[in-house]
C-alpha atoms as a PDB file:
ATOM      1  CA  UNK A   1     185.702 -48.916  57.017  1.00  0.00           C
ATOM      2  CA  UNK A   2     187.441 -51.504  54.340  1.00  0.00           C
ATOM      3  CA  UNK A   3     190.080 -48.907  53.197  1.00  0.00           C
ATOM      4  CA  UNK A   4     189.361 -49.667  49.722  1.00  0.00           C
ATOM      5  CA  UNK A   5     189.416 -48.371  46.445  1.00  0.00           C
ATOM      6  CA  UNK A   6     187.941 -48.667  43.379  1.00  0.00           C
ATOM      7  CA  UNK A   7     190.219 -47.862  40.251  1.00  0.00           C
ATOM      8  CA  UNK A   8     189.098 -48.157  36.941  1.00  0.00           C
ATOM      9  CA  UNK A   9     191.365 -49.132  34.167  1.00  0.00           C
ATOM     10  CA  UNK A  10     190.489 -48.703  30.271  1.00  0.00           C
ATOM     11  CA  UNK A  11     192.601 -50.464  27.279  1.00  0.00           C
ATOM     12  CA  UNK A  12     192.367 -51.871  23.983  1.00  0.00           C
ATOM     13  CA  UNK A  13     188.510 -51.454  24.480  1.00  0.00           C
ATOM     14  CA  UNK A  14     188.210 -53.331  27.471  1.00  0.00           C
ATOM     15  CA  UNK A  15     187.492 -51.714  30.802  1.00  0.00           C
ATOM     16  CA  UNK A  16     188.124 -53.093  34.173  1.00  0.00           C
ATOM     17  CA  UNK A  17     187.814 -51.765  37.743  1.00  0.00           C
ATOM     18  CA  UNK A  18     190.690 -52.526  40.199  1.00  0.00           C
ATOM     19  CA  UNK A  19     189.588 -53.418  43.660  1.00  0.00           C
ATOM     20  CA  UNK A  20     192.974 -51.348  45.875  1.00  0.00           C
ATOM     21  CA  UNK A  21     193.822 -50.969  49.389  1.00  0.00           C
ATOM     22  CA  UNK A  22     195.195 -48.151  51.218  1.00  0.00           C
ATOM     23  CA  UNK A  23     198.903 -49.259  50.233  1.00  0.00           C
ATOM     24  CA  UNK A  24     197.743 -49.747  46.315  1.00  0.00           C
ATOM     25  CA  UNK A  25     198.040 -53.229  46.097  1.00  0.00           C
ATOM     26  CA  UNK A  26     195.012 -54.949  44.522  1.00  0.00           C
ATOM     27  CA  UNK A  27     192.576 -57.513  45.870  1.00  0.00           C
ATOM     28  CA  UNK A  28     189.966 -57.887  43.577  1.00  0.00           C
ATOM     29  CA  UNK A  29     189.191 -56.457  40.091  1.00  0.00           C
ATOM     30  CA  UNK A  30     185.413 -56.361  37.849  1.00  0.00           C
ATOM     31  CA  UNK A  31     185.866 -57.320  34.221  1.00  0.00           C
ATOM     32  CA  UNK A  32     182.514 -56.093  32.329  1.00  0.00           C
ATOM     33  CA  UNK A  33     182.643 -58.142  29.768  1.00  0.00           C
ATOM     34  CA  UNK A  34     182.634 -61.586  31.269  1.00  0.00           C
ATOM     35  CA  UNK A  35     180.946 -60.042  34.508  1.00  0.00           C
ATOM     36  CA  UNK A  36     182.858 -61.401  36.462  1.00  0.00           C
ATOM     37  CA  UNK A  37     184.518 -60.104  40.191  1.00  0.00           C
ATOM     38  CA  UNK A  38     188.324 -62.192  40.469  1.00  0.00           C
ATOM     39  CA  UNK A  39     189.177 -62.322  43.739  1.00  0.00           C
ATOM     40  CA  UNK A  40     192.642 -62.794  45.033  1.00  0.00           C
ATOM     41  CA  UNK A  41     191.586 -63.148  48.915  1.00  0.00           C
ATOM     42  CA  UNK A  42     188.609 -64.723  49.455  1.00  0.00           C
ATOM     43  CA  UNK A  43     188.680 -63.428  53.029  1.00  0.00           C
ATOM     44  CA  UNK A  44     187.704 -60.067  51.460  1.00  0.00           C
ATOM     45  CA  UNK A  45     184.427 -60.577  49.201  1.00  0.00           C
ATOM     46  CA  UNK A  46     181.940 -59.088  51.778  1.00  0.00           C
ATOM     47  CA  UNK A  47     184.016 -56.040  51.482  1.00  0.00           C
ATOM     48  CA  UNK A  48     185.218 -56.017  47.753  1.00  0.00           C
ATOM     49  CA  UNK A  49     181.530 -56.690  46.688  1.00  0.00           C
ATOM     50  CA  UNK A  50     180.585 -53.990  49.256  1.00  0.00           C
ATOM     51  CA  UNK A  51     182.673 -50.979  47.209  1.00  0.00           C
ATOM     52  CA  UNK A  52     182.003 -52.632  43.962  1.00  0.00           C
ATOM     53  CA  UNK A  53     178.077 -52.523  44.572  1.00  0.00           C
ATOM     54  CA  UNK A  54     178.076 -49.305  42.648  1.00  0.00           C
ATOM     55  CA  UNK A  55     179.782 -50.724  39.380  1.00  0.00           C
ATOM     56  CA  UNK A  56     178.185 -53.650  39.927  1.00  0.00           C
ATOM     57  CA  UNK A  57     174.692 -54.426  37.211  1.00  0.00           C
ATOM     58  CA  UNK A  58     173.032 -57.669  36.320  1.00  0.00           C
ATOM     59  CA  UNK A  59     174.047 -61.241  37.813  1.00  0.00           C
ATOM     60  CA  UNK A  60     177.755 -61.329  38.480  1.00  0.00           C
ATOM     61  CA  UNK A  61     180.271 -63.873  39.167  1.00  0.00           C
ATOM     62  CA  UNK A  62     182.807 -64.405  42.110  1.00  0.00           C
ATOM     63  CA  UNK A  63     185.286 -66.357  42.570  1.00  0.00           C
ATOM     64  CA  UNK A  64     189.204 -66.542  42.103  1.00  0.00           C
ATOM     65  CA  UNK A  65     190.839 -65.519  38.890  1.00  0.00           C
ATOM     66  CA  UNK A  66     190.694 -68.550  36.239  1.00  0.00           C
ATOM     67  CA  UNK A  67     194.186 -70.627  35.894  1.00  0.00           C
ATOM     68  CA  UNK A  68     196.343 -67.718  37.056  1.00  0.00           C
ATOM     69  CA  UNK A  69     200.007 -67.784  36.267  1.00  0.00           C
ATOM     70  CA  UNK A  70     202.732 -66.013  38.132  1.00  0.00           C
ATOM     71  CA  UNK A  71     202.819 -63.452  35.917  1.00  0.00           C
ATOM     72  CA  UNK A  72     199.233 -62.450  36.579  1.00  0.00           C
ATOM     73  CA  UNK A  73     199.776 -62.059  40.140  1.00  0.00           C
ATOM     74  CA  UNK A  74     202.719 -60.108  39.636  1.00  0.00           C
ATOM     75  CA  UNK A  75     201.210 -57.788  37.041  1.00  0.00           C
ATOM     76  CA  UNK A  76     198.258 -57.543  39.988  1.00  0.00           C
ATOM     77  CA  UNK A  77     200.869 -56.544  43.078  1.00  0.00           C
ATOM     78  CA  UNK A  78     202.373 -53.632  41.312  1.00  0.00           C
ATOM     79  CA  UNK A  79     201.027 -50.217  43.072  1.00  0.00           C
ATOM     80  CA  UNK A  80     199.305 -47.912  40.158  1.00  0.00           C
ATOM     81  CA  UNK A  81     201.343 -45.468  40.088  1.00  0.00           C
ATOM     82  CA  UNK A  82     204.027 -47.861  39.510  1.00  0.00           C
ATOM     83  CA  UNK A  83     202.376 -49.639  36.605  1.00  0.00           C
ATOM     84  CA  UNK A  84     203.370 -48.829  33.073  1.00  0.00           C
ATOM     85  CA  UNK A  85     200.749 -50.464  31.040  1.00  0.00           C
ATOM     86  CA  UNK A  86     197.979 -48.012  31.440  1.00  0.00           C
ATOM     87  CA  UNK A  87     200.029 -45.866  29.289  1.00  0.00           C
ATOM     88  CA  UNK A  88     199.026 -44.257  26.002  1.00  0.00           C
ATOM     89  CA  UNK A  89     200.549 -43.337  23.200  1.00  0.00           C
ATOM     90  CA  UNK A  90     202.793 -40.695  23.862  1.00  0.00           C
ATOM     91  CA  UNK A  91     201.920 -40.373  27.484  1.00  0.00           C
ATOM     92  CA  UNK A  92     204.673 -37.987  28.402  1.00  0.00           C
ATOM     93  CA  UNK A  93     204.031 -35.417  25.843  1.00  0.00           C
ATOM     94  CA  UNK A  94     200.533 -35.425  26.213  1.00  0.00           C
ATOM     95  CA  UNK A  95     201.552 -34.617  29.708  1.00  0.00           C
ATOM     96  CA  UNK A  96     203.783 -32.104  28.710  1.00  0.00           C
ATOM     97  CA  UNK A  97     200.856 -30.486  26.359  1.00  0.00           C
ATOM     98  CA  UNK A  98     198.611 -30.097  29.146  1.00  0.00           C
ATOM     99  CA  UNK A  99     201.144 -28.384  31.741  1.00  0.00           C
ATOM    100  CA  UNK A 100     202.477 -26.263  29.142  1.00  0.00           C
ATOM    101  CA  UNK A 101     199.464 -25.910  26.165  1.00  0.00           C
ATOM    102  CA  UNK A 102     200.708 -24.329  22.715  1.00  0.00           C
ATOM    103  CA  UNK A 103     199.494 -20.844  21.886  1.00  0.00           C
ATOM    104  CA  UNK A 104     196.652 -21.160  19.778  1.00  0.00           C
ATOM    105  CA  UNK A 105     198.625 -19.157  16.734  1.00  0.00           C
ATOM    106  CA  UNK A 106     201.329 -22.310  17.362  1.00  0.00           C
ATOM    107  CA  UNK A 107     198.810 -25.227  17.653  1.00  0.00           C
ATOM    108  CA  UNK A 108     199.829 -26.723  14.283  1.00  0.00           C
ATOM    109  CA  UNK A 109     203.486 -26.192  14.364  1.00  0.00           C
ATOM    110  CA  UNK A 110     204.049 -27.363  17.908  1.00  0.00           C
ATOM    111  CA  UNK A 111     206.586 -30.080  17.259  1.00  0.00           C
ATOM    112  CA  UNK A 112     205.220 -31.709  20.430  1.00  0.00           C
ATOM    113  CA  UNK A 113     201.924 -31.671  18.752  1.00  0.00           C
ATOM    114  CA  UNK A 114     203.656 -33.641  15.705  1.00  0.00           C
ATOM    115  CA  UNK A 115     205.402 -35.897  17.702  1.00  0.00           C
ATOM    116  CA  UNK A 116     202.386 -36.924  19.667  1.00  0.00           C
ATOM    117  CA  UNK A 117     200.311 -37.320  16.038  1.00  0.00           C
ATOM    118  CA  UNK A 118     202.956 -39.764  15.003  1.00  0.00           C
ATOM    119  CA  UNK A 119     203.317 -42.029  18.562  1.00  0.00           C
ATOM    120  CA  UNK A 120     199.880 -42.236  18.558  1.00  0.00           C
ATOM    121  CA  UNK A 121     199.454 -43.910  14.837  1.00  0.00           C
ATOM    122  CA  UNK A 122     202.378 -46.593  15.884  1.00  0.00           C
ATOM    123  CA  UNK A 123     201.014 -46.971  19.422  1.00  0.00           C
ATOM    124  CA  UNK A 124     197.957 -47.788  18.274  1.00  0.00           C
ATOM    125  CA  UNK A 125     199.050 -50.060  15.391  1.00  0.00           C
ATOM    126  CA  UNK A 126     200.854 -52.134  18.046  1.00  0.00           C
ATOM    127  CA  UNK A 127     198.405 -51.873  20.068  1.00  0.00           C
ATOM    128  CA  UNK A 128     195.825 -53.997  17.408  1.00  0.00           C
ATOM    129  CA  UNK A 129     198.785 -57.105  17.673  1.00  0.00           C
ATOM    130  CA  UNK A 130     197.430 -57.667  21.438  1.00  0.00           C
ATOM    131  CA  UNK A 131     195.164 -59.808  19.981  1.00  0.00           C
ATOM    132  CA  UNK A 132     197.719 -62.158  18.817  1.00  0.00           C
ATOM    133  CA  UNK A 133     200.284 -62.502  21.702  1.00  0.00           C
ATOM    134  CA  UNK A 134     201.727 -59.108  21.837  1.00  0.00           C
ATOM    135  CA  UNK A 135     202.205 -56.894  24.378  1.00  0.00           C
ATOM    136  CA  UNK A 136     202.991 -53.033  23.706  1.00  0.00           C
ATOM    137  CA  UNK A 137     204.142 -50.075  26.471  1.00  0.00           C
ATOM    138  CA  UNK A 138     204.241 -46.770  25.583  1.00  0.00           C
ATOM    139  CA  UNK A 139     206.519 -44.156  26.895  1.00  0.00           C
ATOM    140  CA  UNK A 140     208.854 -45.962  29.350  1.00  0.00           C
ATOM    141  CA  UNK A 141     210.976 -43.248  31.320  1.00  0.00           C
ATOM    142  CA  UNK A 142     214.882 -43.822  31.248  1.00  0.00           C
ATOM    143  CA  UNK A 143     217.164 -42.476  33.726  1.00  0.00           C
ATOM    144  CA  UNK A 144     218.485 -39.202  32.217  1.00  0.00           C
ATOM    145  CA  UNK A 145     215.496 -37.973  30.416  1.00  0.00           C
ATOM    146  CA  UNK A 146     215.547 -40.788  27.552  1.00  0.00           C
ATOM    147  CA  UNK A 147     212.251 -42.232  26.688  1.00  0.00           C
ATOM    148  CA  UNK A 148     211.496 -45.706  24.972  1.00  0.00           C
ATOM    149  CA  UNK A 149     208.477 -44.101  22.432  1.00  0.00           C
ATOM    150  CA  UNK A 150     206.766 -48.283  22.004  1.00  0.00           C
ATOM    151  CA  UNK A 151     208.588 -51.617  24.102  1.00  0.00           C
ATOM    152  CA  UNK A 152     207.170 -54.314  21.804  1.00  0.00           C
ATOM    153  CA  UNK A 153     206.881 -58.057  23.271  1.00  0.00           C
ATOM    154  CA  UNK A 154     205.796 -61.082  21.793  1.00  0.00           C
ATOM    155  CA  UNK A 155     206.345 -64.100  20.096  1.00  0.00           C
ATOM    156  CA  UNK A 156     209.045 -62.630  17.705  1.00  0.00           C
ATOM    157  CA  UNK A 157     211.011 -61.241  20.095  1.00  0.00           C
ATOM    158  CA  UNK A 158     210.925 -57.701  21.815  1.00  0.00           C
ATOM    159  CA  UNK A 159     211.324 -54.151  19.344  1.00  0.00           C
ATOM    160  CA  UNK A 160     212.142 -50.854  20.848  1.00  0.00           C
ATOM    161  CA  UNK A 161     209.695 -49.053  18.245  1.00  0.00           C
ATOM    162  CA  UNK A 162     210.658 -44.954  17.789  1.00  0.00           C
ATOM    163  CA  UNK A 163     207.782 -42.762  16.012  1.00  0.00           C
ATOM    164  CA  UNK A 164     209.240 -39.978  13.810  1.00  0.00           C
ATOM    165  CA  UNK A 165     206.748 -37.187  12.453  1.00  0.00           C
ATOM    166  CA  UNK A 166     207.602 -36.887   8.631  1.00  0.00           C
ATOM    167  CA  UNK A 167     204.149 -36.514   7.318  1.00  0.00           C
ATOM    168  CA  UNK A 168     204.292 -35.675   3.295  1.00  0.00           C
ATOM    169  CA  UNK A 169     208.637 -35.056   4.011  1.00  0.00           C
ATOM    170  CA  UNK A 170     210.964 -37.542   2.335  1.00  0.00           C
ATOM    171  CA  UNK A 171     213.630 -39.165   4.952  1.00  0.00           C
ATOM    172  CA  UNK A 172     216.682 -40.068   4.724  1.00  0.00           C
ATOM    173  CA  UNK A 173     218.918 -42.739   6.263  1.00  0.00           C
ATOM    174  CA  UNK A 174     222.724 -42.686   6.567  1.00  0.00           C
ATOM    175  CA  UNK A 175     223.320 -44.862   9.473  1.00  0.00           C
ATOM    176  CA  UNK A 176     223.712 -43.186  12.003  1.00  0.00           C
ATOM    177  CA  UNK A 177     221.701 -40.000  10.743  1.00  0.00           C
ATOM    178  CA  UNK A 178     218.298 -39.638   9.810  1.00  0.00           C
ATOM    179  CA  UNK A 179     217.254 -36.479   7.917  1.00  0.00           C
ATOM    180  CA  UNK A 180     213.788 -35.539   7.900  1.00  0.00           C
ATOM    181  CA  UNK A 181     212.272 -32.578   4.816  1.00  0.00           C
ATOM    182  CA  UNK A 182     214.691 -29.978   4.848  1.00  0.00           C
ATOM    183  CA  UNK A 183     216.283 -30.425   8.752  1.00  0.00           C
ATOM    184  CA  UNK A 184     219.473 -30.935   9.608  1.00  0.00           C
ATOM    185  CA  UNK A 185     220.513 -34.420  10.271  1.00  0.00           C
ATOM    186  CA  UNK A 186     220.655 -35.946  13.848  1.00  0.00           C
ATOM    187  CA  UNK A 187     222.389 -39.432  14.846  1.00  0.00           C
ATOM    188  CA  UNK A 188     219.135 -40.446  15.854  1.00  0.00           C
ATOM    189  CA  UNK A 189     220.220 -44.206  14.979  1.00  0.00           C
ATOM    190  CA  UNK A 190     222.716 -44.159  17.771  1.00  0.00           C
ATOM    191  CA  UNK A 191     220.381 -42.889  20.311  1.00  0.00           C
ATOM    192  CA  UNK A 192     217.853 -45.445  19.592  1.00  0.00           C
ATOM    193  CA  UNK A 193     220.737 -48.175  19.328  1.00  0.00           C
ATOM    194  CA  UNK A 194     221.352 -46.816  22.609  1.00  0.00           C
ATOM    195  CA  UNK A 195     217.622 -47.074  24.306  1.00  0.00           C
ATOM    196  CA  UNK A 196     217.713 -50.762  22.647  1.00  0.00           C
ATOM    197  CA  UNK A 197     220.993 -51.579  24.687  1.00  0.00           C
ATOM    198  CA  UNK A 198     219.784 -50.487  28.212  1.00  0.00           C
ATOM    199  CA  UNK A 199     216.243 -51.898  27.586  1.00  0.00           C
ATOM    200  CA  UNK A 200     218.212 -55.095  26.919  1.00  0.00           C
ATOM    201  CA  UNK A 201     219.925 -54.725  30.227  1.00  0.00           C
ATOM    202  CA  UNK A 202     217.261 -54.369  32.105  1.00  0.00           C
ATOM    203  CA  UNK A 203     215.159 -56.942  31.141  1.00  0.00           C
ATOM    204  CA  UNK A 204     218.120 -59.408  30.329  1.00  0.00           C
ATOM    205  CA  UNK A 205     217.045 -59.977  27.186  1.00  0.00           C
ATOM    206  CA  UNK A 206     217.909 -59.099  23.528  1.00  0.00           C
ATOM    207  CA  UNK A 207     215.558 -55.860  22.370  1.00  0.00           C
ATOM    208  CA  UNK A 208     216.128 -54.598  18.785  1.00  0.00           C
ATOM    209  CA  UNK A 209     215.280 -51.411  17.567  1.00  0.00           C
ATOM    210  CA  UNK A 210     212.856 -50.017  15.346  1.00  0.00           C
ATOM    211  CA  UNK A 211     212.822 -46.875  12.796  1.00  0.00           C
ATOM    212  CA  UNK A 212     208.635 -45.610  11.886  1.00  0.00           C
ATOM    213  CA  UNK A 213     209.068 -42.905  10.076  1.00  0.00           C
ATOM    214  CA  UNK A 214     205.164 -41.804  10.153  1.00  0.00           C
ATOM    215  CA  UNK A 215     203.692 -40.767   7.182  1.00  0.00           C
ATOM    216  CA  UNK A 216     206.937 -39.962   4.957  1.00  0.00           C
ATOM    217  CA  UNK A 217     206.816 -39.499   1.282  1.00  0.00           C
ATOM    218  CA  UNK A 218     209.510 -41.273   0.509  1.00  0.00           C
ATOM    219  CA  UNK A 219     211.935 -43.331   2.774  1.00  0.00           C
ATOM    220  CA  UNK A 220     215.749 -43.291   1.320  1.00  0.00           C
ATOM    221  CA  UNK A 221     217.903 -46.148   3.218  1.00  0.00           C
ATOM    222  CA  UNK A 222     221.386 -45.630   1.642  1.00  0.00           C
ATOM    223  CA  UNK A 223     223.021 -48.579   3.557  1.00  0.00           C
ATOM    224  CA  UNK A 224     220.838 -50.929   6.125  1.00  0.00           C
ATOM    225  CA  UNK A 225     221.554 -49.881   9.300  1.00  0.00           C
ATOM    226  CA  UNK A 226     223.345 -51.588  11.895  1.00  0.00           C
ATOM    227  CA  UNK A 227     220.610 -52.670  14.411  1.00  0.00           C
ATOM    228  CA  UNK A 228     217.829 -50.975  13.334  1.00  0.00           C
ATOM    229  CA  UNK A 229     215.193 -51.988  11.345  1.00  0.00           C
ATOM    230  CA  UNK A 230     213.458 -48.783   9.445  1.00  0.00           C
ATOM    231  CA  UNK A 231     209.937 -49.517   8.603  1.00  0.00           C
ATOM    232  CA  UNK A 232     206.908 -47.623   7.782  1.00  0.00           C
ATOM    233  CA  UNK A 233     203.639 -47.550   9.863  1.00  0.00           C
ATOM    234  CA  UNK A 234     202.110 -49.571   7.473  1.00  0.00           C
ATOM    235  CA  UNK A 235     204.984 -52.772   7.897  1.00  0.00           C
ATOM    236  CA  UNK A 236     204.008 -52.787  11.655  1.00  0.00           C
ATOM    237  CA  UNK A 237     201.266 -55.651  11.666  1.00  0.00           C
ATOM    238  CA  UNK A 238     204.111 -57.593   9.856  1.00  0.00           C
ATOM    239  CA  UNK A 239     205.543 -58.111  12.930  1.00  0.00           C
ATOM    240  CA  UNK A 240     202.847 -60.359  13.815  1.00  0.00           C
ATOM    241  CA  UNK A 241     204.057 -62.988  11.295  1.00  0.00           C
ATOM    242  CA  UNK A 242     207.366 -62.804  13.147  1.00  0.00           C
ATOM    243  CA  UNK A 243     207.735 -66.112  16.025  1.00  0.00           C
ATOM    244  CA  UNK A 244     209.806 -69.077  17.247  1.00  0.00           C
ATOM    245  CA  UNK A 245     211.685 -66.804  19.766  1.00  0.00           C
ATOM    246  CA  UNK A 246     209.503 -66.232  22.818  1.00  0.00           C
ATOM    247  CA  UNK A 247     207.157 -68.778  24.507  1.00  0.00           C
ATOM    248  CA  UNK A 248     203.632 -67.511  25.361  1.00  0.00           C
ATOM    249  CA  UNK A 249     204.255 -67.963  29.411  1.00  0.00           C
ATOM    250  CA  UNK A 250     207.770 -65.766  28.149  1.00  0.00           C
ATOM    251  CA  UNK A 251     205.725 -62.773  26.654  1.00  0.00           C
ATOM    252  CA  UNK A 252     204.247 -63.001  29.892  1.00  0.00           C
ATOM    253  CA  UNK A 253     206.509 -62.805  31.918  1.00  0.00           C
ATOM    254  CA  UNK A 254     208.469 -60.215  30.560  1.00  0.00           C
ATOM    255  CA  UNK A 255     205.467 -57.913  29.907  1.00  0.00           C
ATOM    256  CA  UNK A 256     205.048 -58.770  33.442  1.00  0.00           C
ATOM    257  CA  UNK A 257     208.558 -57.375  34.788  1.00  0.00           C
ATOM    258  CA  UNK A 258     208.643 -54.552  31.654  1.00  0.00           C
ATOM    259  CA  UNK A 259     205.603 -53.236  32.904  1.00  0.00           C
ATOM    260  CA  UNK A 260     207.169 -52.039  36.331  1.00  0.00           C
ATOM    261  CA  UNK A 261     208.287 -48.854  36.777  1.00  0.00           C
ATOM    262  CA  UNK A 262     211.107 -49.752  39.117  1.00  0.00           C
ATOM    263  CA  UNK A 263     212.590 -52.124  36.548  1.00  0.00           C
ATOM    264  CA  UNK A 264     214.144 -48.800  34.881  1.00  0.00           C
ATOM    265  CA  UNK A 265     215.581 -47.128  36.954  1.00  0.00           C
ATOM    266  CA  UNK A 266     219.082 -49.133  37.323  1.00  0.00           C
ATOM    267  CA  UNK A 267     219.530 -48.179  33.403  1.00  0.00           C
END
């Protein structure tokens, strides 16, 4: 017996299947696409090949992964359950939805239900900026209950992106409150000033914030906001045009150390 695993992995379209042992670390992993098995110890192919057989269809390349970087490998090392960037949009509600399901009178008026609705539009507008540079995680856990909603990385720098349900409400913004319909203001700008500041710390690296308010009527800025840029889901693949901070091996590497669970904790 090898000891192990097969784990698939699914996102932006692309699936892969992680080769794991025992401990979680991986050896190997399948891309489909390019059918192709990238080994990281060639001392294991007769048994990598051996629990892949079943995935395994048409004429398939092995060998070691093309041109990897140190970031690859240390994306590659992190344990699973460690690993952030299998997230989805609004992972930890939709967690929260299945341990604890809205009655079906409350479906629609769940404010969980909202939330999730509007992290998922932003998460997966990010998400379509993968394909030129950028890297998004959704719902990174901060000490303390806090949760980053979207850590955007890429050329222009890395955004802190917050998702705020206002579908058909006009919102208003009076540094630090935001207002949204006919509820009572909240200093949600200092909270997410806040989450910006200890995602800076732990990456060492300047994060700024982001406002989406997602599907708002109207959006009333009285002052710009210290910090915080307030945009609308539809501004989001702007950020694309945004560059000349990060370096591609950069973006690597800190999607590389972002994506670790462990990273977070000393915030």
């Amino acid at each position: 017996m090898s000891g192990l695993r097969v784990v698939p992995a699914f996102r932006h379209g692309q699936e892969r299947l992680y080769v794991c042992r025992a401990d979680g670390r991986n050896v190997a992993w399948y891309d489909r696409e390019t059918a192709r098995v990238n080994l990281l110890s060639a001392a294991e192919e007769e048994d990598v090949l051996h629990v892949l057989a079943p995935f395994l269809t048409g004429n398939v390349a092995v060998g070691p992964p093309p041109v990897p970087t140190p970031a690859e490998l240390a994306r590659l090392s992190l344990h699973p359950d460690d690993d952030l960037a299998p997230n989805r949009p609004g992972e930890a509600l939709r967690v929260q939805l299945e341990r604890d399901p809205p009655s079906a009178r409350r479906l629609r008026s769940d404010p969980r239900s909202r939330a999730l609705a509007a992290e998922v539009v932003v998460g997966e507008a990010l998400d379509r900026l993968d394909a030129v540079g950028w890297h998004t995680l959704h719902s990174v856990g901060l000490p303390g209950g806090a949760r980053i909603h979207h850590l955007l990385i890429g050329p222009g720098g890395l955004f802190c992106v917050h998702a705020v349900p206002a579908r058909r409400q006009r919102v208003r913004v009076t540094d630090p409150l935001v207002a949204v319909g006919r509820a009572r203001p909240t200093p949600l700008l200092r909270e997410l000033r806040a989450d910006a500041a200890r995602a800076s710390f732990a990456l060492t690296a300047e994060v700024r914030a982001v406002l989406v308010p997602v599907g708002a009527a109207s959006v009333e800025v009285t002052a710009e906001p210290r910090e915080v840029h307030v945009l609308t889901e539809a501004d989001l693949a702007g950020l694309a045009r945004a560059g000349g901070v990060l370096k591609p091996a950069d973006v690597e590497a800190l999607h590389a150390l972002a994506r670790d669970r462990h990273v977070w904790h000393r915030v």
